[in-house]
Protein backbone atom coordinates (compact mmCIF):
# COMPACT_ATOMS: atom_id res chain seq x y z
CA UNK A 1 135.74 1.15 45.46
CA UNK A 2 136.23 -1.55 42.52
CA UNK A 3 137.78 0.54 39.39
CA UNK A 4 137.55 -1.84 36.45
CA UNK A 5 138.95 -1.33 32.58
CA UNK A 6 136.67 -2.46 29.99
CA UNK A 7 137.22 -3.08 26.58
CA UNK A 8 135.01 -4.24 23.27
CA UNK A 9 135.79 -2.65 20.24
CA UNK A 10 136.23 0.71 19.65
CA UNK A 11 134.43 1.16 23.11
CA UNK A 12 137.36 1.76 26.41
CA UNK A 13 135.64 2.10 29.49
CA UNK A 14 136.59 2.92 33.15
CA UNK A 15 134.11 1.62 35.38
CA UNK A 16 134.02 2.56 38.86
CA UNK A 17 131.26 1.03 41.74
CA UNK A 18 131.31 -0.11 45.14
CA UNK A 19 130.28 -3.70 44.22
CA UNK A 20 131.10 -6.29 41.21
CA UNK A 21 127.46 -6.51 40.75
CA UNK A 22 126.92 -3.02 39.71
CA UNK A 23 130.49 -3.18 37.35
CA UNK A 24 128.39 -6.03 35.75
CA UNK A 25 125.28 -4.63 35.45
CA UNK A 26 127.46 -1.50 34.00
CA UNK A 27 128.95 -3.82 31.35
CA UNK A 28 125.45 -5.14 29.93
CA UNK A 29 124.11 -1.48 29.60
CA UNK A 30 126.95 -0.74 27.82
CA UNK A 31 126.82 -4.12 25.81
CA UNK A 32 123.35 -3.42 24.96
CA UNK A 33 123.67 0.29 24.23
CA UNK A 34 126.05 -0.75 21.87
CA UNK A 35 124.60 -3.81 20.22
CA UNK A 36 121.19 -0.85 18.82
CA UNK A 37 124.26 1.51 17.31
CA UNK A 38 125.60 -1.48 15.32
CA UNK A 39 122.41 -2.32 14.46
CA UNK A 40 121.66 0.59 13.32
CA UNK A 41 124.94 0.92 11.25
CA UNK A 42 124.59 -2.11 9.66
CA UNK A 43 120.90 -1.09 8.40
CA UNK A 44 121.83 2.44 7.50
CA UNK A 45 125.68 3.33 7.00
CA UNK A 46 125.05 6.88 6.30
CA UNK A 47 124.48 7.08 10.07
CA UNK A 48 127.77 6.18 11.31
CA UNK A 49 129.92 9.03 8.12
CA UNK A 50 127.26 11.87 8.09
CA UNK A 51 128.94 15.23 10.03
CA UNK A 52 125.59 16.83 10.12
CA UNK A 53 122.12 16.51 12.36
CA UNK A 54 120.65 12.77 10.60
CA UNK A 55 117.20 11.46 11.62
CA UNK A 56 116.80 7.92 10.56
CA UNK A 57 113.24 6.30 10.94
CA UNK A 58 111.99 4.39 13.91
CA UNK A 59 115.17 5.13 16.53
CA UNK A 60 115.48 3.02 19.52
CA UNK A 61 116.50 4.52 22.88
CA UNK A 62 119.96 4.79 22.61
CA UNK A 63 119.78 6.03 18.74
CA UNK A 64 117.03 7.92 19.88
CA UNK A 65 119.06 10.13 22.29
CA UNK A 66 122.01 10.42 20.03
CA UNK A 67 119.70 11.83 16.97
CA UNK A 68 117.88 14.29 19.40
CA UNK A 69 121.09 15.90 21.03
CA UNK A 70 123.16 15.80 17.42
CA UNK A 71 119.95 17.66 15.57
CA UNK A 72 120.12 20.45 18.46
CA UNK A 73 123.73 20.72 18.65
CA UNK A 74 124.16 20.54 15.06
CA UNK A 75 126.48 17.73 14.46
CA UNK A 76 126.55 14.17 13.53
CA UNK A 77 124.79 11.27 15.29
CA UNK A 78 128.12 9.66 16.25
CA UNK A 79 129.26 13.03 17.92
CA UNK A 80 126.56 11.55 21.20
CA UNK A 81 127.65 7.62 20.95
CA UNK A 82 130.04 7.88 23.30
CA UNK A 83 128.19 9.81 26.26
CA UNK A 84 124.60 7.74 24.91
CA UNK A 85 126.42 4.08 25.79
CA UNK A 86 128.14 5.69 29.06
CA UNK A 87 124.64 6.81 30.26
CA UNK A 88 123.04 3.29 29.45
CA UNK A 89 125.40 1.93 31.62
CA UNK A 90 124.65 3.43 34.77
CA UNK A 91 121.58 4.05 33.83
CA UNK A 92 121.92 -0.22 34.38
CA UNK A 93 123.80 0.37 37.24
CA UNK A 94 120.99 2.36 38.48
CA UNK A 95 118.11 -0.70 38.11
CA UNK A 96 120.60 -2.89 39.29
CA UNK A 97 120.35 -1.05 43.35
CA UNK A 98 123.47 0.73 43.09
CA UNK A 99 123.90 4.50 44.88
CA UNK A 100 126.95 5.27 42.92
CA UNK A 101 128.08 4.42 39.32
CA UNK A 102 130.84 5.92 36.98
CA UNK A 103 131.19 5.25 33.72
CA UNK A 104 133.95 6.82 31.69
CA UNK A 105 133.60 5.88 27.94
CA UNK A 106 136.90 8.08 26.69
CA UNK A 107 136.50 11.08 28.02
CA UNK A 108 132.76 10.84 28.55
CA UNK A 109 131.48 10.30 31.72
CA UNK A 110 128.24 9.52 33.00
CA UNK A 111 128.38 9.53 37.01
CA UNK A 112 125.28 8.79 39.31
CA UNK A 113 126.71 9.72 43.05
CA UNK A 114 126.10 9.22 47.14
CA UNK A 115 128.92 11.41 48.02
CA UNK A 116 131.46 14.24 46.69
CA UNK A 117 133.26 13.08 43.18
CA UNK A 118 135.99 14.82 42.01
CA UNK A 119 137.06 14.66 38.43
CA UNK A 120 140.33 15.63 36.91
CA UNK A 121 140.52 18.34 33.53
CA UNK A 122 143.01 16.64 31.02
CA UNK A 123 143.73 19.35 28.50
CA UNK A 124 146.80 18.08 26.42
CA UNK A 125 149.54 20.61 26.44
CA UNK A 126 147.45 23.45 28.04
CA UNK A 127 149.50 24.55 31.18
CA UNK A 128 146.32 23.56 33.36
CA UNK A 129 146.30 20.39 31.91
CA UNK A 130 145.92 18.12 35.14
CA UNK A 131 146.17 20.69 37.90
CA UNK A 132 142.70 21.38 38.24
CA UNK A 133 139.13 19.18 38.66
CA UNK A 134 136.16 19.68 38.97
CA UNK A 135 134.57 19.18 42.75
CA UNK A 136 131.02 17.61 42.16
CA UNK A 137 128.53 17.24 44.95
CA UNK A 138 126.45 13.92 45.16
CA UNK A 139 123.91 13.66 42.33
CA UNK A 140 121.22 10.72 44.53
CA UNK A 141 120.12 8.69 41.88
CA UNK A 142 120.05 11.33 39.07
CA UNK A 143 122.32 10.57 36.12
CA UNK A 144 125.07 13.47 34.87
CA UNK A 145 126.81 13.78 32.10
CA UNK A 146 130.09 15.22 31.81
CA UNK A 147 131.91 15.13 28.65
CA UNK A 148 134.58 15.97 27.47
CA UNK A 149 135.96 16.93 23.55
CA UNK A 150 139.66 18.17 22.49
CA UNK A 151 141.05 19.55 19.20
CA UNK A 152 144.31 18.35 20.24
CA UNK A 153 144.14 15.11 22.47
CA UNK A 154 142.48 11.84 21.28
CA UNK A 155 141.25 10.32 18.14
CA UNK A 156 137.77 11.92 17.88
CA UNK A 157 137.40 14.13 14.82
CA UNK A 158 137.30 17.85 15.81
CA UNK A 159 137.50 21.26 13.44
CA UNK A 160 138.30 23.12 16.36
CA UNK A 161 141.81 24.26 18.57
CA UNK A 162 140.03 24.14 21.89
CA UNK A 163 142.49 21.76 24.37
CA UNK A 164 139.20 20.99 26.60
CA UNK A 165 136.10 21.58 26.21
CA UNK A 166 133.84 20.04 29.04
CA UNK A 167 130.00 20.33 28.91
CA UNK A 168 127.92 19.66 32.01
CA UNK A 169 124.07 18.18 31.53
CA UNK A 170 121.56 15.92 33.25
CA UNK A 171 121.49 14.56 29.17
CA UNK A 172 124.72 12.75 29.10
CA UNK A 173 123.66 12.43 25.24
CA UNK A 174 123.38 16.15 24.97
CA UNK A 175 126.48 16.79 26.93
CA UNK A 176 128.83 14.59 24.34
CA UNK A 177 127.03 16.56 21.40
CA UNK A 178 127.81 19.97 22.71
CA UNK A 179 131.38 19.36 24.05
CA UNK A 180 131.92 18.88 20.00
CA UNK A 181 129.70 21.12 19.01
CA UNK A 182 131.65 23.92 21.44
CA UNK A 183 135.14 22.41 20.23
CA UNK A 184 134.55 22.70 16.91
CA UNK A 185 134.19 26.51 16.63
CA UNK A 186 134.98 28.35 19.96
CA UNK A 187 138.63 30.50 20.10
CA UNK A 188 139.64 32.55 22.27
CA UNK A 189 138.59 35.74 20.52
CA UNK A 190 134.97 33.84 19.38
CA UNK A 191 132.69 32.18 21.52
CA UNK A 192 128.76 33.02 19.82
CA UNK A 193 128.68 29.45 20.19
CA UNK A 194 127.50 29.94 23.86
CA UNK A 195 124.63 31.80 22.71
CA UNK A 196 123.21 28.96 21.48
CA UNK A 197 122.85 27.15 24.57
CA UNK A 198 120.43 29.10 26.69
CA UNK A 199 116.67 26.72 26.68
CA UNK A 200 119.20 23.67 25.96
CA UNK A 201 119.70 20.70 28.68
CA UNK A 202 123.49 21.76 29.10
CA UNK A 203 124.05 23.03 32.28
CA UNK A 204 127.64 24.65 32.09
CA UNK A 205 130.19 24.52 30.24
CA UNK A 206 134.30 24.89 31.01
CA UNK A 207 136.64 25.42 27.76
CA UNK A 208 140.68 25.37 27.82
CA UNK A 209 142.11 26.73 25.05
CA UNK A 210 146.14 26.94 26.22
CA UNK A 211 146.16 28.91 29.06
CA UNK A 212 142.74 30.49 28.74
CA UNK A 213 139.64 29.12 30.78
CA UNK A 214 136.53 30.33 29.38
CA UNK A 215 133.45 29.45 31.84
CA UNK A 216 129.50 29.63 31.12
CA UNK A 217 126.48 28.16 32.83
CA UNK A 218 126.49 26.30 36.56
CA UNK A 219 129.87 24.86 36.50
CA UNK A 220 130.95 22.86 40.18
CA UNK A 221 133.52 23.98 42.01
CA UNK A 222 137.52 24.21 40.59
CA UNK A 223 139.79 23.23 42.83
CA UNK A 224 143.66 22.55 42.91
CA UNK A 225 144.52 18.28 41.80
CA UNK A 226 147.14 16.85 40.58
CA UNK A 227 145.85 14.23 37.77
CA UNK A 228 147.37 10.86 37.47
CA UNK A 229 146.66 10.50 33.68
CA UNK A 230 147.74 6.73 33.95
CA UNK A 231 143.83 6.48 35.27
CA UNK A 232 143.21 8.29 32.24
CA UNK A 233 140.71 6.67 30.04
CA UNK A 234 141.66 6.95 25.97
CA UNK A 235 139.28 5.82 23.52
CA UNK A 236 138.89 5.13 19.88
CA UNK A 237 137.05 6.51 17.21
CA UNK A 238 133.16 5.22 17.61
CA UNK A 239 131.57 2.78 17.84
């Protein structure tokens, strides 16, 4: 297993593959994925500051997922760059003959699997904080999304006080839009922001808010880990 740091930008990456082929292929999805958000920022500014659901005209694949999940989550475009460029790259890992891929984009991971993953829950000072993961099952050569969003760890804007908030979809897109979406207004006490998310592409969804766990959906098995947050992938604010 090759486990390789990448860096441009604002974009911090952990790549992990069997082969350098596939951690290449990974880095010119990502490369590319990136290149149509700054394109898009350049042309249209209010695309990269608006907080709200934004539609510009005539999106291209990667902008086209991120406006799509943001309009049904309700947040900003940028809320989905993150999990959009992840899912381009092993989406290229993918074409490129590879049977598993991981990218981790800060937090937001898009995984394509041959055998059992398991992936650590990093919620800041929550008690739980890295002594749990999740235990996923081999995906073939379907793509999943698991991202993460936290009111208290990282640089990502968030109106919430969740620690973790970890949303599970086949639409890694989707999945980065939601896990802000969730953060943003679910407490211990409220959490009517669930009942939004029946007839979406999220799958399940695991919040930790201190030491409360609050579960909906078709999460993968819990189990005991103990988290070596030096693999820890931190990010920057997008793109």
């Amino acid at each position: 297993m090759i486990r390789e740091h990448f860096e441009f930008r604002q974009t911090i990456a952990t790549i992990l593959a069997d082969d350098q082929r596939w951690i290449d292929a990974a880095k010119s999805g990502i490369m590319a994925a990136r290149r149509e958000v700054e394109r898009q920022i350049a042309t249209d500014p209010y695309f990269s500051t608006t907080l709200e659901p934004y539609t510009p005209e005539a999106p291209g694949r990667t902008v086209g997922r991120m406006v799509r999940a943001t309009g049904e989550a309700g947040v900003g475009p940028m809320a989905a760059v993150a999990g959009a460029i992840a899912w381009a790259g092993v989406e290229a890992m993918i074409e490129a003959g590879a049977t598993f891929g991981l990218v981790d984009n800060g937090g937001d991971i898009a995984l394509a699997s041959d055998r059992e993953v398991r992936i650590g829950i990093f919620a800041g000072e929550s008690p739980l904080s890295g002594r749990i993961a999740f235990l996923l099952p081999p995906t073939g050569e379907e793509i999943l999304g698991i991202c993460t969003s936290s009111a208290t760890v990282g640089p990502s804007i968030s109106f919430g006080i969740a620690d973790a908030v970890t949303v599970f979809s086949p639409d890694v897109a989707a999945a980065d839009a939601w896990a802000t979406a969730i953060c943003n207004l679910i407490t211990r006490d409220d959490t009517s922001i669930l009942d939004a998310l029946p007839g979406t592409k999220v799958q399940g969804v695991l919040a930790v808010i201190g030491d409360v766990v609050i579960r909906w959906g078709d999460l993968p098995p819990i189990v005991r880990a103990r988290v070596d947050e030096r693999l820890i992938t931190a990010g920057r604010r997008p793109v």
